[in-house]
Protein backbone atom coordinates (compact mmCIF):
# COMPACT_ATOMS: atom_id res chain seq x y z
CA UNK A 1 -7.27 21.95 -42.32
CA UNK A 2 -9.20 18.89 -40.84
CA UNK A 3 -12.64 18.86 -39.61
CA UNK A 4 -13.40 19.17 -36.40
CA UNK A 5 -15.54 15.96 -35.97
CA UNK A 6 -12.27 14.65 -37.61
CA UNK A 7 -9.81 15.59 -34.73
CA UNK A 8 -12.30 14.47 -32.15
CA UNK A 9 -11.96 10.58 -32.21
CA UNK A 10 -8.02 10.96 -32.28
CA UNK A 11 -7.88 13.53 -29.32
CA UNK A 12 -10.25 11.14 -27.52
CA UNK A 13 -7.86 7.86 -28.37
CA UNK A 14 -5.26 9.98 -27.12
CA UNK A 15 -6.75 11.13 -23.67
CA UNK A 16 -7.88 7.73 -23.15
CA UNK A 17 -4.07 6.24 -23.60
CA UNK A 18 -2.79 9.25 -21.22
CA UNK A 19 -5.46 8.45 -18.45
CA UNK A 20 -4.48 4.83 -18.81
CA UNK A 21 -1.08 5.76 -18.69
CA UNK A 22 -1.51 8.16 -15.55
CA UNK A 23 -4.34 5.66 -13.66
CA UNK A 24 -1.35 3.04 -13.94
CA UNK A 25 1.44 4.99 -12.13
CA UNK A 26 -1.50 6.39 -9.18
CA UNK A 27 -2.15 2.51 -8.54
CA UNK A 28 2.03 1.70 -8.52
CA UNK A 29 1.62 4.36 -6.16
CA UNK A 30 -0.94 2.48 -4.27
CA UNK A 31 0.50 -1.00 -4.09
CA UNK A 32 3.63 1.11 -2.67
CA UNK A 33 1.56 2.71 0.07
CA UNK A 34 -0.11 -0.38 0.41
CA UNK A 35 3.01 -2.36 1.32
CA UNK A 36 4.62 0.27 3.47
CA UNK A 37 1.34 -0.12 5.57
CA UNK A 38 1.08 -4.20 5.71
CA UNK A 39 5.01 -2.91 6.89
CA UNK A 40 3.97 -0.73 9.87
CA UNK A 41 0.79 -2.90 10.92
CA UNK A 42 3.13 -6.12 11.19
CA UNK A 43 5.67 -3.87 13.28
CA UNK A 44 2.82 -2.45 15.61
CA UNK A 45 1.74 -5.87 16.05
CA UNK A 46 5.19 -7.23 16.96
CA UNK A 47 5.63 -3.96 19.54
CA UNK A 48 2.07 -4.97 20.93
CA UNK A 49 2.62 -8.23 21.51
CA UNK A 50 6.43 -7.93 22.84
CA UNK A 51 5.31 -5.08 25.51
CA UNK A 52 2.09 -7.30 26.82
CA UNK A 53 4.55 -10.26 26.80
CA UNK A 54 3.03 -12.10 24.47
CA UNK A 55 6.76 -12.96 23.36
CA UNK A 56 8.22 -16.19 23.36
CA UNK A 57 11.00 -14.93 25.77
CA UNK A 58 7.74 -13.48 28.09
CA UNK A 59 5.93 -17.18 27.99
CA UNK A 60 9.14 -18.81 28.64
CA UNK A 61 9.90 -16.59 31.19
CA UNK A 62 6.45 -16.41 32.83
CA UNK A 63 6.35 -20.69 32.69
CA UNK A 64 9.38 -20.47 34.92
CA UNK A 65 8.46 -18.06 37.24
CA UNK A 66 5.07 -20.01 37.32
CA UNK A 67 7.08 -23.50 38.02
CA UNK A 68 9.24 -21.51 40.66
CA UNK A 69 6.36 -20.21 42.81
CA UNK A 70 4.57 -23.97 42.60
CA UNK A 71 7.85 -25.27 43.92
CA UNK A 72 7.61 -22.80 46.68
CA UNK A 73 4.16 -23.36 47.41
CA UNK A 74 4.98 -27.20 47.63
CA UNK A 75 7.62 -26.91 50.29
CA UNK A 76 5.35 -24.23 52.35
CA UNK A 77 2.71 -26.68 52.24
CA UNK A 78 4.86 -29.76 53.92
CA UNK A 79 6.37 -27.20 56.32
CA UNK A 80 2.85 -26.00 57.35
CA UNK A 81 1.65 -29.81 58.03
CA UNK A 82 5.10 -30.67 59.74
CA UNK A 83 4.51 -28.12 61.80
């Protein structure tokens, strides 16, 4: 039978390649939580921005409306000095 101090630098090679081993799957693990994350934060931004209207349909929109009401404005003006 081996001596203890014997086994000891083995069993220590060996716990060090099976912490390795396990430390590598827990940060897979990680980077996969990480990137589900980066996921949801990109979709809350896109819901954020699309219900404050910072879409490019809501600026569009918005420009018109703006362009619509100047027009209006314009023609309200001439009829006030006309009249």
């Amino acid at each position: 039978m081996a001596e203890p101090q014997d086994l000891i630098l083995p069993l220590l090679r060996e716990m060090r390649t099976e912490l390795q081993t396990g430390f590598s799957d827990v940060w897979r693990q990680f980077d996969t939580v990480d990137a589900r994350f980066d996921r949801l934060e990109r979709q809350c931004d896109d819901l954020r921005k699309a219900m404050t209207g910072e879409s490019v349909l809501g600026r569009y929109a918005a420009a018109k409306v703006g362009k619509r009401l100047d027009a209006i404005e314009g023609r309200l003006a001439t009829l006030e000095k006309a009249g």
